[in-house]
Protein backbone atom coordinates (compact mmCIF):
# COMPACT_ATOMS: atom_id res chain seq x y z
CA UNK A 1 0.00 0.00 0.00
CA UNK A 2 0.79 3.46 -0.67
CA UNK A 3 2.28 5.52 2.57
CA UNK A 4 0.09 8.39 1.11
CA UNK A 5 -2.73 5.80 2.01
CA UNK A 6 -2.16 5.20 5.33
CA UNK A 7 -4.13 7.19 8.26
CA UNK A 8 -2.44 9.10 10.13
CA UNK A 9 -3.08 8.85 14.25
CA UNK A 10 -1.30 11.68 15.18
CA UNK A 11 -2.59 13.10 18.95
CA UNK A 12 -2.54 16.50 17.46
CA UNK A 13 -4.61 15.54 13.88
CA UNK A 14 -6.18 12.33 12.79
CA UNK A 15 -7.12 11.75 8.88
CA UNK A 16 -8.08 8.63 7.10
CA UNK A 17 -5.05 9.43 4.70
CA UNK A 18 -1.95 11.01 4.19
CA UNK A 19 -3.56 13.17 1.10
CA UNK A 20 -4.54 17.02 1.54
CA UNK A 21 -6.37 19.30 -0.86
CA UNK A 22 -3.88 22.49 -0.72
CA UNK A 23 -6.11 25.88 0.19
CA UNK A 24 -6.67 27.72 -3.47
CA UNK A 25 -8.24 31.18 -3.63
CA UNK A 26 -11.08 30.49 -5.88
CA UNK A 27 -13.88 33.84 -6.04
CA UNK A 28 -17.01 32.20 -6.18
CA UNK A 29 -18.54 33.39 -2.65
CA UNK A 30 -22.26 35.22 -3.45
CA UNK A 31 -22.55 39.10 -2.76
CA UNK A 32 -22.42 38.77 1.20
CA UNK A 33 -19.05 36.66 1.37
CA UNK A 34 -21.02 33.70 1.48
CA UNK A 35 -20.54 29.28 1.04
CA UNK A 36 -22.85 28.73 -1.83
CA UNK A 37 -24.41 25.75 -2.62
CA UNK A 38 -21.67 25.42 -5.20
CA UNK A 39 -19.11 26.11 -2.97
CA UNK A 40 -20.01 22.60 -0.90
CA UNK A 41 -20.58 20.36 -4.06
CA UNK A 42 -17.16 21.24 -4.97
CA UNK A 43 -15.33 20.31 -1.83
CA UNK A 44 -18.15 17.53 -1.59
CA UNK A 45 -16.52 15.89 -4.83
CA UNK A 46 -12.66 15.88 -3.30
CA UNK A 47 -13.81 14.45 -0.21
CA UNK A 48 -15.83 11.79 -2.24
CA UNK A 49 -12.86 11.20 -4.03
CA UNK A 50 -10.89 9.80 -0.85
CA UNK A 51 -8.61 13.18 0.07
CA UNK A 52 -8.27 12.73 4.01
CA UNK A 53 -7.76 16.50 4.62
CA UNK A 54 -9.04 19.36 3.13
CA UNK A 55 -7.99 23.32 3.59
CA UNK A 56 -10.50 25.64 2.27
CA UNK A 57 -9.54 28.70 0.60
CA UNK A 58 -8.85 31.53 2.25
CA UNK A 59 -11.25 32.79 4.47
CA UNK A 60 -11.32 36.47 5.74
CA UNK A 61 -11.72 37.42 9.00
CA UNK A 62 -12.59 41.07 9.13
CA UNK A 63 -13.64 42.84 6.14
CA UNK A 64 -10.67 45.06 7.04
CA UNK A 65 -8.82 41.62 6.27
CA UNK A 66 -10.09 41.20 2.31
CA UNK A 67 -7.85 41.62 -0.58
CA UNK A 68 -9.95 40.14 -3.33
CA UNK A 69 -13.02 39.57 -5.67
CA UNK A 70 -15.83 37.57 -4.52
CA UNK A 71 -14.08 35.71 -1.79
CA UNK A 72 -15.74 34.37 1.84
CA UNK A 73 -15.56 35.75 4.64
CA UNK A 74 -16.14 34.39 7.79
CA UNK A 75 -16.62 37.97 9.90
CA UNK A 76 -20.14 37.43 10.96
CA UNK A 77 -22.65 34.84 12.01
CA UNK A 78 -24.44 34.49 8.16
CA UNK A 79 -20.78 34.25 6.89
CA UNK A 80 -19.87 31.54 9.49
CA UNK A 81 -23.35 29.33 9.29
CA UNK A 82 -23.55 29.22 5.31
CA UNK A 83 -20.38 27.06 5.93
CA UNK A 84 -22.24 24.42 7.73
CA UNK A 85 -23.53 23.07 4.71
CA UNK A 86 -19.91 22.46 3.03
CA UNK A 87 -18.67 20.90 6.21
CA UNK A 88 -21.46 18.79 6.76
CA UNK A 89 -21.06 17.24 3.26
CA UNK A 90 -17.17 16.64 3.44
CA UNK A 91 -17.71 14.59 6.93
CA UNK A 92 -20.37 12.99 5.17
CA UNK A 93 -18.09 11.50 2.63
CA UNK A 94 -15.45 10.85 5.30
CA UNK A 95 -12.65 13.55 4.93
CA UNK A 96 -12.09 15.89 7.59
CA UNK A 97 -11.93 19.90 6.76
CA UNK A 98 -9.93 22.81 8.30
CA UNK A 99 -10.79 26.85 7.54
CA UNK A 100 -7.86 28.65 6.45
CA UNK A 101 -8.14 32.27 8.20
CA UNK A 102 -7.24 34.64 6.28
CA UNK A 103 -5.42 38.44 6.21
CA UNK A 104 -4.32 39.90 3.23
CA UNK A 105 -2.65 42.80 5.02
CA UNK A 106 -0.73 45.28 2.51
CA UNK A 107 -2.27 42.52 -0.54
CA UNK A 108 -5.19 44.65 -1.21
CA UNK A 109 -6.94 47.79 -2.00
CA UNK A 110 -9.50 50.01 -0.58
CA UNK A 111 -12.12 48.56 -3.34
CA UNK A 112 -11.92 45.31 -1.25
CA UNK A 113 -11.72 46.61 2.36
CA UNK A 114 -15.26 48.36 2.01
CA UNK A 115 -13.52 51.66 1.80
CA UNK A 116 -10.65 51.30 4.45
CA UNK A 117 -6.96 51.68 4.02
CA UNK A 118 -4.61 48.02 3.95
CA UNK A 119 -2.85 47.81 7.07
CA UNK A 120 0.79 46.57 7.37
CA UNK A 121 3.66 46.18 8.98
CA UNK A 122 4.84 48.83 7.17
CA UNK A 123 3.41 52.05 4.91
CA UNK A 124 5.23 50.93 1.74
CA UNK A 125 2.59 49.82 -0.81
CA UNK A 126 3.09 46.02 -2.64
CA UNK A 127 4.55 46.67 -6.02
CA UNK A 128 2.99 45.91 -9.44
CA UNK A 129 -0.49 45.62 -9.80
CA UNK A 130 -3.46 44.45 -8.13
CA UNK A 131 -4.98 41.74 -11.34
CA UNK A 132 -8.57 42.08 -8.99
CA UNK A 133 -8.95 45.61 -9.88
CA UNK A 134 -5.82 46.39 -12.46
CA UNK A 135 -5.00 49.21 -10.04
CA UNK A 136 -1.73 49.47 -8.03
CA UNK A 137 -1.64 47.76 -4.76
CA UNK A 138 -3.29 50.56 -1.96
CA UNK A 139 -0.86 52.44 0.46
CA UNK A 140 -1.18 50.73 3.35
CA UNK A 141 -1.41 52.34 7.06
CA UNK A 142 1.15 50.54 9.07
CA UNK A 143 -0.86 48.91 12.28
CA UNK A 144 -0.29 50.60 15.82
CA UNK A 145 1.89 48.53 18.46
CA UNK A 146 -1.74 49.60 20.09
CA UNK A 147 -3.95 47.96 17.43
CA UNK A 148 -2.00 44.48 17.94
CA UNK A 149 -4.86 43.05 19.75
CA UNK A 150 -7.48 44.27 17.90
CA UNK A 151 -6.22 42.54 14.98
CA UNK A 152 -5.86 39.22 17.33
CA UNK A 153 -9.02 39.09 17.91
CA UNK A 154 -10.61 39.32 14.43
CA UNK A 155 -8.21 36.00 14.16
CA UNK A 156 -9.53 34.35 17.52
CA UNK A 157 -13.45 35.57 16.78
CA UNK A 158 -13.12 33.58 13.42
CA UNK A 159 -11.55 30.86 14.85
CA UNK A 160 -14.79 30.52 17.29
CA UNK A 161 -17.09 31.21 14.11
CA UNK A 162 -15.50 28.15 12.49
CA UNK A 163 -15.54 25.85 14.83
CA UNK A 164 -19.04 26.38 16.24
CA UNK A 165 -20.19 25.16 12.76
CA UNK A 166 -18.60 22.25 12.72
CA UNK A 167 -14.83 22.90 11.14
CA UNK A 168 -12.28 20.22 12.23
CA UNK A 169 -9.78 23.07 12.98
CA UNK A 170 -8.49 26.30 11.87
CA UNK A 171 -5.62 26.98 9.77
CA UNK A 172 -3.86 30.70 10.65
CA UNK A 173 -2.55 31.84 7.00
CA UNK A 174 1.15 33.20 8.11
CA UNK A 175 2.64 32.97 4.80
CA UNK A 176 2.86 34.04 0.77
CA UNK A 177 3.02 37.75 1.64
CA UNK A 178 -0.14 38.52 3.51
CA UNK A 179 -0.42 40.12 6.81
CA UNK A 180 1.52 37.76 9.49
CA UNK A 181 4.11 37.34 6.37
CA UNK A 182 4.81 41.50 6.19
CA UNK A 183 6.18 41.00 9.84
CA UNK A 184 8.02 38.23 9.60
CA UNK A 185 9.94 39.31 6.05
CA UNK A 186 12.74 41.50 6.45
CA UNK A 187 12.16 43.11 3.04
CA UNK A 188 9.20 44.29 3.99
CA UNK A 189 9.02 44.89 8.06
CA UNK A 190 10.89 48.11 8.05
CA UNK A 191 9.45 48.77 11.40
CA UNK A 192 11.67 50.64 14.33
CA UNK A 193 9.58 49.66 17.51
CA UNK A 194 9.18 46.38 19.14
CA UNK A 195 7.28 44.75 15.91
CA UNK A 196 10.57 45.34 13.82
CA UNK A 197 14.02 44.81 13.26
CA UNK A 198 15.50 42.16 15.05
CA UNK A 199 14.66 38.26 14.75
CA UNK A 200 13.23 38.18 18.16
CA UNK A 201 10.74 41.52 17.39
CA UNK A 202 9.52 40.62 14.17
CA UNK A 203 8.17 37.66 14.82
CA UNK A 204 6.52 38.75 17.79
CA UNK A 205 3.08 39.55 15.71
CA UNK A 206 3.30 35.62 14.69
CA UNK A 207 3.96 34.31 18.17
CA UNK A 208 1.49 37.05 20.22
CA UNK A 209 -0.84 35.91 18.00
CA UNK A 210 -0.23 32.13 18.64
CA UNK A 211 -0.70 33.20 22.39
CA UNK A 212 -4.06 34.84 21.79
CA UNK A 213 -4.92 32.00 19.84
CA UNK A 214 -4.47 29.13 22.29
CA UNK A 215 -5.43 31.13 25.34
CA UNK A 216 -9.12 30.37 23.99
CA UNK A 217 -7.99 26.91 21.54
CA UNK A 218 -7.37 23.96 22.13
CA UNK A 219 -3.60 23.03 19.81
CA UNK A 220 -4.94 20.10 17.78
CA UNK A 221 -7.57 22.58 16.56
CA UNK A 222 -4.74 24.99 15.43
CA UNK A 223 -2.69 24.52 12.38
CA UNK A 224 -0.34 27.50 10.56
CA UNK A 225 1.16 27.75 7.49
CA UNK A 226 4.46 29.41 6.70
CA UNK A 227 5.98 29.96 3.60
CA UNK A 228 9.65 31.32 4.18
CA UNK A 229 11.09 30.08 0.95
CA UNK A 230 8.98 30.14 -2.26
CA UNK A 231 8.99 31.41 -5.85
CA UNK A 232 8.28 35.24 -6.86
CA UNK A 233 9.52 35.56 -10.02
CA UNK A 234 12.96 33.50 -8.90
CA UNK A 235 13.62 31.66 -5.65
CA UNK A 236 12.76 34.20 -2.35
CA UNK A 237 13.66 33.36 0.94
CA UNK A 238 13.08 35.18 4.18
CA UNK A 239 16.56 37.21 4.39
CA UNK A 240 17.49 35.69 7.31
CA UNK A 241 16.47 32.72 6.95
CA UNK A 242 18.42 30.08 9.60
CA UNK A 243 18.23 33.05 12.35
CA UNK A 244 14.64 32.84 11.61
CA UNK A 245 14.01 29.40 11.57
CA UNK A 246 16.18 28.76 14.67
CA UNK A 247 14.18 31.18 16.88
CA UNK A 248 10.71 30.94 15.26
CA UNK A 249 9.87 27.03 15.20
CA UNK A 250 10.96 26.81 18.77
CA UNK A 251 8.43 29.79 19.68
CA UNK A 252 6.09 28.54 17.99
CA UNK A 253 6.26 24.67 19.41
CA UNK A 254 6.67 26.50 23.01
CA UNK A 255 3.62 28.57 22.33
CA UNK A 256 1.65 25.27 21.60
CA UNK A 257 1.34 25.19 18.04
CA UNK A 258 1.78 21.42 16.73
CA UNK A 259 0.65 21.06 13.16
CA UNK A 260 2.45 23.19 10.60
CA UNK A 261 2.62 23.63 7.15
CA UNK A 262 5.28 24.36 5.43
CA UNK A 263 3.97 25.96 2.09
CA UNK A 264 5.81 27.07 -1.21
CA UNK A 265 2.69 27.44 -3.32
CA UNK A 266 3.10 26.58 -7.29
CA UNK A 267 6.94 26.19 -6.86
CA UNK A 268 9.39 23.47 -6.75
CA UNK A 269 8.95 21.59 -3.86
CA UNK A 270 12.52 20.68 -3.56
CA UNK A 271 14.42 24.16 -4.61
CA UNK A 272 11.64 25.61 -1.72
CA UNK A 273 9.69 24.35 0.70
CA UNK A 274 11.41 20.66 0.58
CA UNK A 275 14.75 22.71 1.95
CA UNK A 276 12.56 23.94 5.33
CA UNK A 277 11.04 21.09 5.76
CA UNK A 278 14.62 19.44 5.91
CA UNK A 279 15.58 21.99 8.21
CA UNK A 280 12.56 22.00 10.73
CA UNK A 281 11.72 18.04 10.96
CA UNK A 282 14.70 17.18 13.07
CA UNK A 283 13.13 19.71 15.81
CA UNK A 284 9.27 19.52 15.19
CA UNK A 285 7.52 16.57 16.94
CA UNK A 286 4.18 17.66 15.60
CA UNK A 287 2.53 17.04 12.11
CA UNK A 288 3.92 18.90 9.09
CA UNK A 289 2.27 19.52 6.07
CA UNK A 290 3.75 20.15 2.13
CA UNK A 291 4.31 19.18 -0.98
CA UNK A 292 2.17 21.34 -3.60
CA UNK A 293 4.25 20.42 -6.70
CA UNK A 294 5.17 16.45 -5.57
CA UNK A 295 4.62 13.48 -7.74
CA UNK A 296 2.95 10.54 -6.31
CA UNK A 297 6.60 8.99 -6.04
CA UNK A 298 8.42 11.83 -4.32
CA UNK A 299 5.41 12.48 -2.35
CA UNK A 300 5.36 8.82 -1.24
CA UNK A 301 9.14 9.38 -0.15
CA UNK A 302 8.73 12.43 1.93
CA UNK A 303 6.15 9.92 3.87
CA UNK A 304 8.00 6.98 3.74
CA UNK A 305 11.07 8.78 4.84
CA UNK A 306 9.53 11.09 8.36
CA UNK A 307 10.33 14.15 6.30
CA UNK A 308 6.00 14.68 6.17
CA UNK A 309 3.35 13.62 7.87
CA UNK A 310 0.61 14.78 5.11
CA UNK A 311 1.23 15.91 1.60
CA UNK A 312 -0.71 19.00 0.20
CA UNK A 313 -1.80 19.44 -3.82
CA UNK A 314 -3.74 22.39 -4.90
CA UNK A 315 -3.74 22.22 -8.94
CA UNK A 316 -3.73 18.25 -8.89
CA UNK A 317 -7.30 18.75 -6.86
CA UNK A 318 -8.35 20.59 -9.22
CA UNK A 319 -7.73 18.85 -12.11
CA UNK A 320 -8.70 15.44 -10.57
CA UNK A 321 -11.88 15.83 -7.56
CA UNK A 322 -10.50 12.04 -7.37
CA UNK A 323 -7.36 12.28 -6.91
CA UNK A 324 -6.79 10.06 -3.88
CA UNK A 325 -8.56 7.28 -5.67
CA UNK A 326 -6.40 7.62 -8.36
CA UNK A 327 -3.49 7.14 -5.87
CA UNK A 328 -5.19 3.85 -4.96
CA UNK A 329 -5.52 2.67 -8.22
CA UNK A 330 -2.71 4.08 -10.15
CA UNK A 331 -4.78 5.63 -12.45
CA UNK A 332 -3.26 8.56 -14.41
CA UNK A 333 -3.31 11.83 -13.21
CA UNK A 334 -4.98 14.54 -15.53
CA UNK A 335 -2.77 17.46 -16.32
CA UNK A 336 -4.09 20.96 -14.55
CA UNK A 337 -5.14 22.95 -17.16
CA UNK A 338 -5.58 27.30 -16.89
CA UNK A 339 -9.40 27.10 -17.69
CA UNK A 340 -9.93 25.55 -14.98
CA UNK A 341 -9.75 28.55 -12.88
CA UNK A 342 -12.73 29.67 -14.43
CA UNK A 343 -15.27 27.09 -12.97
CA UNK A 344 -16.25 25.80 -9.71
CA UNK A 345 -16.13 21.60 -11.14
């Protein structure tokens, strides 16, 4: 048997398999930054289709928080309970399902954030343009040492949101550029108070969140993604990236966190996130998460050999709802294809 096929019995996360469907922005929430119908047929079909985990897109907390067209949001009790339906139909077909909390921080405009300015680490706007609008990114207002908590709390409300309707756990998005990220990266963090500069002060957004966070959950209802190597037009790691990694995963263990994952989004696994994961295993106990761009034979590998505990695919789910079965059966995979962005299959 496949090692992808295998449950895991982890005490921090139990799944019938060792197969997740990666969290993929998708735009097809209604006009309130609502779970359609639509929304749970298509999860319905990976979970049918054997995946043991799956992450949802990303789901903003606060509309303060958005960044993009048409996405959910889980900032209010509607939001939160027109979710019910999509989890109820992915435990149905036997797959367990986390909510990936979402801000996009500096990753926006004030078309998105119902008239408000981004907030940031930092006032320096993203560069390039915003494809959601074709405007430049928005000048964002860098947050207050004061607002900290605030900002918490949209994070720890959504949490409870989620998991009063039925969510396995939570999944706190700290990676790919978005608001936890613009602390933690150097490049952007340009800070001069206790939020900035050093190792130690710029993760302490990440890790003061964390604390916030497991004051009111419990860990094996807490999962976080990272991302401090991935691909932005060429390989980009955090600056600092051992100092980092040496005082961060620590923190974060000590704070209580125990499943992480370790994300490079559409990028070589191996030139990206495969190189943290190498780094962090020896000192992480807990699950880890990643793959994204793995074949079924390297992804068997980084099973078979401790590296992971669960391998993620985002386009692969896409392109095959079934993919787990095919896994089983050694079918052949069907190649992702850009149209398929377009529809909600």
């Amino acid at each position: 048997m496949s090692p992808l096929l295998t449950p895991l019995a982890s005490p921090f996360l139990g799944a019938r398999n060792r197969t997740v469907m990666s969290a993929m922005t998708r735009g097809f929430a209604d006009s309130d930054h609502c779970a359609t119908p639509e929304i749970a047929a298509y999860y319905r079909r990976r979970a049918e289709g054997g995946v043991g985990l799956i992450l949802t897109e990303g789901v903003v907390i606060h509309p303060t928080a958005d960044g993009y067209m048409d996405v959910p949001r889980i900032a209010t009790t509607k939001q939160a309970d027109s979710w019910r339906p999509v989890v109820d139909a992915v435990h149905d077909a036997g797959a367990k399902i986390a909510c990936q909390l979402w801000h996009c921080g500096r990753i926006s405009h004030s078309d998105f954030t119902d008239g408000h300015a981004p907030v940031s680490s930092t006032t320096r706007a993203a560069e390039g343009i915003n494809r959601q609008n074709d405007k430049p990114y928005g000048e964002p207002r860098a947050l207050t040492a004061e607002e900290m908590p605030e900002v918490y709390g949209y994070f720890v409300d959504a949490a409870h949101r989620a998991l009063s309707v039925g969510f396995d756990a939570v999944e706190l998005h700290l990676g790919h550029g978005y608001l936890a990220d613009q602390f933690l990266d150097a490049r952007v963090n340009d800070r001069t108070d206790r939020y900035g500069g050093s190792v130690e002060n710029r993760c302490r957004f990440v890790l003061e969140l964390l604390d916030r966070v497991f004051a009111e959950v419990e860990p094996n209802r807490v999962m976080a993604r990272i991302s401090p190597s991935r691909w932005m037009g060429g390989l980009y790691d955090w600056p600092d990236l051992d100092e980092m990694l040496d005082y961060l995963i620590p923190e974060m263990w000590n704070r209580g966190l125990r499943i992480l994952d370790i994300s490079c989004a559409n990028a070589d696994y191996f030139a990206t996130s495969g190189r943290i994961v190498r780094s962090v295993r020896p000192r992480w106990d807990g699950v880890i998460l990643g793959g994204a761009s793995l074949s079924q034979e390297d992804a068997e590998a980084e099973v078979r050999d401790g590296r992971l505990d669960m391998v993620t695919w985002g386009r692969s789910f896409l392109a095959n709802p079934d993919l787990t079965r095919r896994i089983e059966s050694g079918a052949v995979w069907l190649p992702f294809e850009n149209e398929m962005r377009n529809v909600l299959a």
